[in-house]
PDB file of N, CA and C in Angstrom:
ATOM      1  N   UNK A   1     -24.319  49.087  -9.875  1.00  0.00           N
ATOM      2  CA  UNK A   1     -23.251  48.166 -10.195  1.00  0.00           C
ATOM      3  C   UNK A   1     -22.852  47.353  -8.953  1.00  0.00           C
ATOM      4  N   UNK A   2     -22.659  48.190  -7.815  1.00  0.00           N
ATOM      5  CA  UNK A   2     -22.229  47.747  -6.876  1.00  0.00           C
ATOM      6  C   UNK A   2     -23.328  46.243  -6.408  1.00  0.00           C
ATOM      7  N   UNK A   3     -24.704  47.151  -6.712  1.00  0.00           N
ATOM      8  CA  UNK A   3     -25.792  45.828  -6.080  1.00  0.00           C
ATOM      9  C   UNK A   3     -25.628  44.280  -7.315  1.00  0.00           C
ATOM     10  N   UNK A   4     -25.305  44.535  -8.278  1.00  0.00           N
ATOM     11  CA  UNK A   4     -25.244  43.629  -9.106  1.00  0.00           C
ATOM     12  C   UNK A   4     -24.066  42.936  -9.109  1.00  0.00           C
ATOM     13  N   UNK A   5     -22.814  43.040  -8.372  1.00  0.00           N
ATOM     14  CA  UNK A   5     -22.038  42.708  -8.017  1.00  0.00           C
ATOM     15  C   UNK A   5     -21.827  41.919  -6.490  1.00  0.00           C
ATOM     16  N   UNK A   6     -22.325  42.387  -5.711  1.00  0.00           N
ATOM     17  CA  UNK A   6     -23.277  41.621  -4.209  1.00  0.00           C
ATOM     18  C   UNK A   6     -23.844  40.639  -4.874  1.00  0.00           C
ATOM     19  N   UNK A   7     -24.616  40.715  -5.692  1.00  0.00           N
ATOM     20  CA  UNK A   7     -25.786  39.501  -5.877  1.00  0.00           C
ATOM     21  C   UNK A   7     -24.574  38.328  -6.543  1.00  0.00           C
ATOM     22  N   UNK A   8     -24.375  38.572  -7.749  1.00  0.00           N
ATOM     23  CA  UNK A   8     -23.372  37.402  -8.495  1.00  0.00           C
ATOM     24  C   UNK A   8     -22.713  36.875  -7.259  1.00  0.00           C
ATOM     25  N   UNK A   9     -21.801  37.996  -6.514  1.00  0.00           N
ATOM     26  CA  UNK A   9     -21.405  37.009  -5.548  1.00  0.00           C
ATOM     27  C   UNK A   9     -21.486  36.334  -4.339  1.00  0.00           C
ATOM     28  N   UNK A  10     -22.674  36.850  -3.828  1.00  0.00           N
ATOM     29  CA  UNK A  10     -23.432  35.755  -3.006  1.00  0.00           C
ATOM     30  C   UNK A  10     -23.788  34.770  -3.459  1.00  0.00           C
ATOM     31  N   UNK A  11     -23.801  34.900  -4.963  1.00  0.00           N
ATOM     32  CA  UNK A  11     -24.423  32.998  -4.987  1.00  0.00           C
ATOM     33  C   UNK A  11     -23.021  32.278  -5.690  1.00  0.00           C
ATOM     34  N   UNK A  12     -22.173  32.243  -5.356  1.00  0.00           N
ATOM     35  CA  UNK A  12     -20.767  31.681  -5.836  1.00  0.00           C
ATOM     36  C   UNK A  12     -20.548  31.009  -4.764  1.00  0.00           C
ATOM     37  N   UNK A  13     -20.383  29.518  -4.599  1.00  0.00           N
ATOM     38  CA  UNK A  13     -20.314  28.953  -3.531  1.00  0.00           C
ATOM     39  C   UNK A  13     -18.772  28.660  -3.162  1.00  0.00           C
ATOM     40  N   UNK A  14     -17.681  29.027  -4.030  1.00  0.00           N
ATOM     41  CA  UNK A  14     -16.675  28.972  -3.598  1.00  0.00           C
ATOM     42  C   UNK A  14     -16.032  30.146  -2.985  1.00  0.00           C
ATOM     43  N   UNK A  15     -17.242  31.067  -2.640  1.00  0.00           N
ATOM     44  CA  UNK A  15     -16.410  32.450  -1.934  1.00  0.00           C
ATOM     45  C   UNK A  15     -17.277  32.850  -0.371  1.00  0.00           C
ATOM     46  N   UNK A  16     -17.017  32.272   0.353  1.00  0.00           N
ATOM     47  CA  UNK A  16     -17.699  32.242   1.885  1.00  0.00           C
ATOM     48  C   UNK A  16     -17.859  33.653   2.469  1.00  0.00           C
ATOM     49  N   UNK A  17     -18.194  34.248   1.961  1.00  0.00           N
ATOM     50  CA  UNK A  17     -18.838  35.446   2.574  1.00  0.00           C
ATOM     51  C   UNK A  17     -19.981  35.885   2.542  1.00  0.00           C
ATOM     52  N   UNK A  18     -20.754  36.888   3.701  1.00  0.00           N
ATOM     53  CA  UNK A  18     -21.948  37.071   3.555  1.00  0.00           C
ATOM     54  C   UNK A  18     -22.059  38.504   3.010  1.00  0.00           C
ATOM     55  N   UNK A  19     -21.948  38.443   1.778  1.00  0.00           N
ATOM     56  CA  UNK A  19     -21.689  39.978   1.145  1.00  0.00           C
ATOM     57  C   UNK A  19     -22.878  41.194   1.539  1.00  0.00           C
ATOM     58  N   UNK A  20     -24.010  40.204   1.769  1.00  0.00           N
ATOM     59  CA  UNK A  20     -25.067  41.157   2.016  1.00  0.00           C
ATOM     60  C   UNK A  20     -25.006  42.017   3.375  1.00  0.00           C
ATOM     61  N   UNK A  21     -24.295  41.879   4.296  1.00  0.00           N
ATOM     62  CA  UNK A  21     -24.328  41.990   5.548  1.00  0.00           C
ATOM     63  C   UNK A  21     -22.810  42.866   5.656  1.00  0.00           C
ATOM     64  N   UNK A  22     -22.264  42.856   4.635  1.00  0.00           N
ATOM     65  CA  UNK A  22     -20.949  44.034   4.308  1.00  0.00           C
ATOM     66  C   UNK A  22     -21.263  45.431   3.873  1.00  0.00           C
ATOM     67  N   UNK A  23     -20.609  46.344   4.336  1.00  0.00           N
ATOM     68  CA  UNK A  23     -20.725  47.698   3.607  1.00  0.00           C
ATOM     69  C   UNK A  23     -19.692  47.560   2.279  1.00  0.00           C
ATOM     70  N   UNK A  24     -20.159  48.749   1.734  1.00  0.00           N
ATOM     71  CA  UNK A  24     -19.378  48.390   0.364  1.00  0.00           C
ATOM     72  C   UNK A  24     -18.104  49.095   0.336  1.00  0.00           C
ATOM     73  N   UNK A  25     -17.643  49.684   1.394  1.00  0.00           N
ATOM     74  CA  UNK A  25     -16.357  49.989   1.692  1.00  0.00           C
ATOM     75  C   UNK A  25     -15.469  48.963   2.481  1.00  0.00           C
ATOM     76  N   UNK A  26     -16.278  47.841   2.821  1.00  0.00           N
ATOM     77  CA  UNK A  26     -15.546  47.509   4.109  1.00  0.00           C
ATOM     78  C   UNK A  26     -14.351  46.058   3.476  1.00  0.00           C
ATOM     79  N   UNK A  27     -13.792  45.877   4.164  1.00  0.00           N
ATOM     80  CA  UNK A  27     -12.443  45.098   3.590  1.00  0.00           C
ATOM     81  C   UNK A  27     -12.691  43.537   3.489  1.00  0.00           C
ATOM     82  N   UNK A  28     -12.743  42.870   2.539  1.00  0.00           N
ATOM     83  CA  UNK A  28     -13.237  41.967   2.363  1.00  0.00           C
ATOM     84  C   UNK A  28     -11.895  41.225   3.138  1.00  0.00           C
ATOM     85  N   UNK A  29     -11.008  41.405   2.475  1.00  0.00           N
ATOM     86  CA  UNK A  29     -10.107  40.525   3.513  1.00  0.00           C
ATOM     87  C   UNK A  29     -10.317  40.156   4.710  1.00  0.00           C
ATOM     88  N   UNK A  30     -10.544  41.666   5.385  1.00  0.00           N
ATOM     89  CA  UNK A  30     -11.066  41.277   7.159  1.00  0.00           C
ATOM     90  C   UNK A  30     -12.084  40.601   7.053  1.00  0.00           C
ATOM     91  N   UNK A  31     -12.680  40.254   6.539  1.00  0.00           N
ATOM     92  CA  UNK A  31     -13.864  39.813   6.519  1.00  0.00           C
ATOM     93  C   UNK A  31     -13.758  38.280   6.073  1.00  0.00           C
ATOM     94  N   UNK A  32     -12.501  38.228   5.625  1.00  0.00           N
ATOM     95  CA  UNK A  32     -12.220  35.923   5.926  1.00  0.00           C
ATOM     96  C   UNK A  32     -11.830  35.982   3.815  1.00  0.00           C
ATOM     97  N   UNK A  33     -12.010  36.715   2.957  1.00  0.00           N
ATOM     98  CA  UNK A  33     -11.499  36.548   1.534  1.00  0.00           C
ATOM     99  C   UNK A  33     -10.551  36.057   1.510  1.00  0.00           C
ATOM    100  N   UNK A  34     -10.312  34.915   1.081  1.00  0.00           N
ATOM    101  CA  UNK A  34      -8.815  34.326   0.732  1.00  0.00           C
ATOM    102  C   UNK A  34      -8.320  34.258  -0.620  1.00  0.00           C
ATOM    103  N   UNK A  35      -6.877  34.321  -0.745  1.00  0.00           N
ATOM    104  CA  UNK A  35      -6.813  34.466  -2.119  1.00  0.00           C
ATOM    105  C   UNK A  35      -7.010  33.498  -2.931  1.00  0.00           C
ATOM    106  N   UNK A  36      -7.703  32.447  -2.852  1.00  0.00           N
ATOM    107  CA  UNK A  36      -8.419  31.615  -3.628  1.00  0.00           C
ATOM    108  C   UNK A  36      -9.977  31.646  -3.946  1.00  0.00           C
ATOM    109  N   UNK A  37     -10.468  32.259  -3.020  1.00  0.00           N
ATOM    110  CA  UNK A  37     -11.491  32.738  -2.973  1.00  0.00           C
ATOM    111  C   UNK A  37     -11.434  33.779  -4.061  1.00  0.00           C
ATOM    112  N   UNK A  38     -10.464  35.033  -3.766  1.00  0.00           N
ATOM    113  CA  UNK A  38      -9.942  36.089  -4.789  1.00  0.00           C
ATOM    114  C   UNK A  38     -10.073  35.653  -6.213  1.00  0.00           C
ATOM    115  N   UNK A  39      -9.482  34.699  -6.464  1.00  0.00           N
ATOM    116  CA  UNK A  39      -9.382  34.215  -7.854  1.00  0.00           C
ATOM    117  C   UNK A  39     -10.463  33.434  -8.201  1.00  0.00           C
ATOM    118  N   UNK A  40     -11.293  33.020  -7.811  1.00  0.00           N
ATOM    119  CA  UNK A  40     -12.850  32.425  -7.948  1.00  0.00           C
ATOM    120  C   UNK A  40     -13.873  34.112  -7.930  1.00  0.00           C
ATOM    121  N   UNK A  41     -13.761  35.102  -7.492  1.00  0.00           N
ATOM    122  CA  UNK A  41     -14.038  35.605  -7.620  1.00  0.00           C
ATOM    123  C   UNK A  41     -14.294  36.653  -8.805  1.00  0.00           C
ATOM    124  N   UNK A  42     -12.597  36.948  -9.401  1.00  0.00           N
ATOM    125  CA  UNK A  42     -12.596  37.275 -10.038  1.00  0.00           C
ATOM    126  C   UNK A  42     -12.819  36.754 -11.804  1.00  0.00           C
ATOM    127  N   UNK A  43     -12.748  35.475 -11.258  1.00  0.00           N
ATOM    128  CA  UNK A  43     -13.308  34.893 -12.454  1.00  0.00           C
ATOM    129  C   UNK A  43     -14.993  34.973 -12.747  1.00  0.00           C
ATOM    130  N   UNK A  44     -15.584  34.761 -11.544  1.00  0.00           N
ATOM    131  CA  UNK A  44     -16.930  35.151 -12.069  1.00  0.00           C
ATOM    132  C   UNK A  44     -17.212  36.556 -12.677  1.00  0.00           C
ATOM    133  N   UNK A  45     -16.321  37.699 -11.684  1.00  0.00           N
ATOM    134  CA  UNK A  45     -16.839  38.653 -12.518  1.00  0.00           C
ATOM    135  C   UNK A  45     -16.222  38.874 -13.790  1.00  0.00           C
ATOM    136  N   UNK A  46     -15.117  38.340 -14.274  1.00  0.00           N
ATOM    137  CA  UNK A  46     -14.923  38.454 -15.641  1.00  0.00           C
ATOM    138  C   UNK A  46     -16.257  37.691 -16.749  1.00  0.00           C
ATOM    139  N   UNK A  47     -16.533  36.227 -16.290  1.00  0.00           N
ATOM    140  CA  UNK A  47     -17.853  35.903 -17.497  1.00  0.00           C
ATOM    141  C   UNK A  47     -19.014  36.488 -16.786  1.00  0.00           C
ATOM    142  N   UNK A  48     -19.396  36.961 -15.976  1.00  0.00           N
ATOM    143  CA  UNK A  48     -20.868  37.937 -15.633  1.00  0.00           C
ATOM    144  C   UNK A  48     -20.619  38.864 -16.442  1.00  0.00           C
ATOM    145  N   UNK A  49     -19.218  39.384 -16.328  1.00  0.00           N
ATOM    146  CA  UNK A  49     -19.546  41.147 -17.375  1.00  0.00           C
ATOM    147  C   UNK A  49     -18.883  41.193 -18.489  1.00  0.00           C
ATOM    148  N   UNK A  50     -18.116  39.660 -19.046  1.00  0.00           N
ATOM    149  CA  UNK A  50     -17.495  39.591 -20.374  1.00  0.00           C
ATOM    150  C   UNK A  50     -16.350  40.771 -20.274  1.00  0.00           C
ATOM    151  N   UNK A  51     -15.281  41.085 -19.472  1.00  0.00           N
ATOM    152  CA  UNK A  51     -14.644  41.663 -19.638  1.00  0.00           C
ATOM    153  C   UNK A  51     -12.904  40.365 -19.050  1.00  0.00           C
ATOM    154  N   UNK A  52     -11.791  41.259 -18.750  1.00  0.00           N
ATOM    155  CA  UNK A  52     -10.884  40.417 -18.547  1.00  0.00           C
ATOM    156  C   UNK A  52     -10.152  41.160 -17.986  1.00  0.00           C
ATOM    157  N   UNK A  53      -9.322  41.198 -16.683  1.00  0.00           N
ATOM    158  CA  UNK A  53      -9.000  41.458 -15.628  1.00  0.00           C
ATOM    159  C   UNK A  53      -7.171  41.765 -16.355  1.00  0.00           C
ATOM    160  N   UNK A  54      -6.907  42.858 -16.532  1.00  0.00           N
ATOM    161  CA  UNK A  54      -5.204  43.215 -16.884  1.00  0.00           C
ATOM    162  C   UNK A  54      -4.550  42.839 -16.087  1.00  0.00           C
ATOM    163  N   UNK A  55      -3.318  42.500 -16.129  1.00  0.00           N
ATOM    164  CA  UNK A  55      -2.466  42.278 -14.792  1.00  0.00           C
ATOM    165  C   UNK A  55      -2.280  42.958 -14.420  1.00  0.00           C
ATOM    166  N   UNK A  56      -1.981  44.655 -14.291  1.00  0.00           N
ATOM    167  CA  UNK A  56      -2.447  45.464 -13.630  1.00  0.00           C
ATOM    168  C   UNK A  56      -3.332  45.678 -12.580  1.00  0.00           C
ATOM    169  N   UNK A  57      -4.438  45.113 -12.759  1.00  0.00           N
ATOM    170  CA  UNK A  57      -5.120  45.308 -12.030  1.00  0.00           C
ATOM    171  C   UNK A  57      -5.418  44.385 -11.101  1.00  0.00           C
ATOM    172  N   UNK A  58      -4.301  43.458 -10.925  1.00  0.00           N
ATOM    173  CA  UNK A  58      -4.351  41.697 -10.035  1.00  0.00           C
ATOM    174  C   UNK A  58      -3.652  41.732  -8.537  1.00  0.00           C
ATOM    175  N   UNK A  59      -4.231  42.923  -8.318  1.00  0.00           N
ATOM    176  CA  UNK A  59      -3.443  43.314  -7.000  1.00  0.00           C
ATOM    177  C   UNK A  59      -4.545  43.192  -5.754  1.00  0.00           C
ATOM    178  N   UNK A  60      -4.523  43.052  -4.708  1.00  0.00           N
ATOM    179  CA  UNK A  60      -5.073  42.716  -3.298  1.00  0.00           C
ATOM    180  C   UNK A  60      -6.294  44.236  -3.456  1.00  0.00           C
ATOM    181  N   UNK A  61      -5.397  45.114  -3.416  1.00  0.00           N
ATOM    182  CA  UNK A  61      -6.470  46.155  -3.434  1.00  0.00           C
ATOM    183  C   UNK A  61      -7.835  46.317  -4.177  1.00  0.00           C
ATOM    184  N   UNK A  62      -7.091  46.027  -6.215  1.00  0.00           N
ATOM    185  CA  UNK A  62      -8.454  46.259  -6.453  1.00  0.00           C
ATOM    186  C   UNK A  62      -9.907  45.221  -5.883  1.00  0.00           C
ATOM    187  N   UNK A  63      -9.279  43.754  -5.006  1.00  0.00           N
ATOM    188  CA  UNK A  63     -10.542  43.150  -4.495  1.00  0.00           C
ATOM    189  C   UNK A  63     -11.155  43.445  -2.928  1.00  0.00           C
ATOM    190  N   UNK A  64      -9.838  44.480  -2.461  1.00  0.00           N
ATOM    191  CA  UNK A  64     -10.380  44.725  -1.105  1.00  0.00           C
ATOM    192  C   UNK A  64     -11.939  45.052  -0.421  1.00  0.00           C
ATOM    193  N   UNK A  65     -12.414  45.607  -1.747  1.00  0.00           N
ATOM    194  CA  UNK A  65     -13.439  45.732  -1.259  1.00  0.00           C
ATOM    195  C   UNK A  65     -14.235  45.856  -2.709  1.00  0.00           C
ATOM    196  N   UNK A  66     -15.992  45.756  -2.310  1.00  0.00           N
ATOM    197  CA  UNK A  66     -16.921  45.888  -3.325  1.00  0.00           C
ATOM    198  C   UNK A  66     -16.949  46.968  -4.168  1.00  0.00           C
ATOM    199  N   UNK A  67     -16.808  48.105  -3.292  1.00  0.00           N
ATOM    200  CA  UNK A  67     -16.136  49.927  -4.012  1.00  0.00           C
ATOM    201  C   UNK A  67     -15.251  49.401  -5.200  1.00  0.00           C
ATOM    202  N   UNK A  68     -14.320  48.983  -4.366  1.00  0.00           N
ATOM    203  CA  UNK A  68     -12.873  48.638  -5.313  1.00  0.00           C
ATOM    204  C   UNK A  68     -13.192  47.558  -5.935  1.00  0.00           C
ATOM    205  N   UNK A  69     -13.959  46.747  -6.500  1.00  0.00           N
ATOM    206  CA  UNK A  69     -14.369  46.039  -7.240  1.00  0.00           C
ATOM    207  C   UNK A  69     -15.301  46.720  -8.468  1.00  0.00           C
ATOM    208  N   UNK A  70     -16.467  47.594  -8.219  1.00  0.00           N
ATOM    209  CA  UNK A  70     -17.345  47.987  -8.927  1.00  0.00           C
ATOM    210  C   UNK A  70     -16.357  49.027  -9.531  1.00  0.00           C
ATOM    211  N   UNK A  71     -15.954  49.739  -8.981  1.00  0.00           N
ATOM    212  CA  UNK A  71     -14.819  50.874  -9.724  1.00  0.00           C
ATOM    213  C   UNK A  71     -13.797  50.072 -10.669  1.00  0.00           C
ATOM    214  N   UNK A  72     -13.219  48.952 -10.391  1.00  0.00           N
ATOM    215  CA  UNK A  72     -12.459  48.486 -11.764  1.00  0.00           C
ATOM    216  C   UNK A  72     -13.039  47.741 -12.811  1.00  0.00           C
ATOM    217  N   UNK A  73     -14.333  47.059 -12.044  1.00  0.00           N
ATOM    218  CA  UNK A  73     -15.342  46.467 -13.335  1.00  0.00           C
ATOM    219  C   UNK A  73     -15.895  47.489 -14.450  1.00  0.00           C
ATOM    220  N   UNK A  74     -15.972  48.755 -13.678  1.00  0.00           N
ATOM    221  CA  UNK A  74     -17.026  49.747 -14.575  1.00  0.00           C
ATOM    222  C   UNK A  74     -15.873  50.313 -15.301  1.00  0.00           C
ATOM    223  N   UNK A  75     -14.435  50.680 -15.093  1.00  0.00           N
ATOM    224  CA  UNK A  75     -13.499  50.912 -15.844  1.00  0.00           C
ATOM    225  C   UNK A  75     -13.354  49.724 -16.960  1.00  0.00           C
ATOM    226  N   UNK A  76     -13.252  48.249 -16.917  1.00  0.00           N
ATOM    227  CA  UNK A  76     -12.884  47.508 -17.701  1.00  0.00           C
ATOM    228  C   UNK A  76     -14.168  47.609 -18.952  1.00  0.00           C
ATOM    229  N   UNK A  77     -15.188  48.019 -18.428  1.00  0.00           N
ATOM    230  CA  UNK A  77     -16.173  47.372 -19.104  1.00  0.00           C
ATOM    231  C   UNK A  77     -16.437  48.479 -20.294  1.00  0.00           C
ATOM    232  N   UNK A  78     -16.134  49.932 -19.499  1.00  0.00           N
ATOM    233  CA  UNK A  78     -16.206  50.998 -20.790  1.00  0.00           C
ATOM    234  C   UNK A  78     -15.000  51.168 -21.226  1.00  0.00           C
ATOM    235  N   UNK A  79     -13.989  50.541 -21.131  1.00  0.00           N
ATOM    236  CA  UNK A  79     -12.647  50.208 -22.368  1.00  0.00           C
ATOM    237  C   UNK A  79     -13.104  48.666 -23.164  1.00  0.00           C
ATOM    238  N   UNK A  80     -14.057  48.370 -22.959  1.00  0.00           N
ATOM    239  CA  UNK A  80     -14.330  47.003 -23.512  1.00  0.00           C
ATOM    240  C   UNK A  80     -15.599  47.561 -24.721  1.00  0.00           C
ATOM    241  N   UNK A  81     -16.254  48.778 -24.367  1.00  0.00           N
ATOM    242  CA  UNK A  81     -17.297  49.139 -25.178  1.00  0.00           C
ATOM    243  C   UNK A  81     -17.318  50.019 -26.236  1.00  0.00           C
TER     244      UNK A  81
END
């Protein structure tokens, strides 16, 4: 999940990071994520995996990192199935 999540967003040209060259713990923030970036982000992964992001879950953390990304995608996606 995690690698399929790297890939979508390396090729999103509105999110300037070099995801490949990140660990998947490591803090995307430190790493230059802005919260516009955030929200371009999370929009791709909502139509890549057809799911939709709760407000709950629209907090800094769950995008801090790829971990914390693949862990709330794979939650949304098996309440979606």
């Amino acid at each position: 999940m995690i690698d399929q999540i790297r890939s979508l967003l390396e090729q999103h040209p509105m999110i300037p990071l070099n995801f490949g060259a990140l660990a998947d713990d490591a803090n995307l923030y430190d790493a230059g994520l802005t919260s516009f970036a955030s929200v371009q982000m999370m929009l791709a992964l909502e139509e890549e995996f057809d799911i939709e992001f709760p407000e709950t879950m629209l907090t800094r953390r769950t995008f801090s990192s790829l971990a914390n990304i693949a862990d709330a995608v794979s939650q949304l996606a098996r309440k979606a199935a």
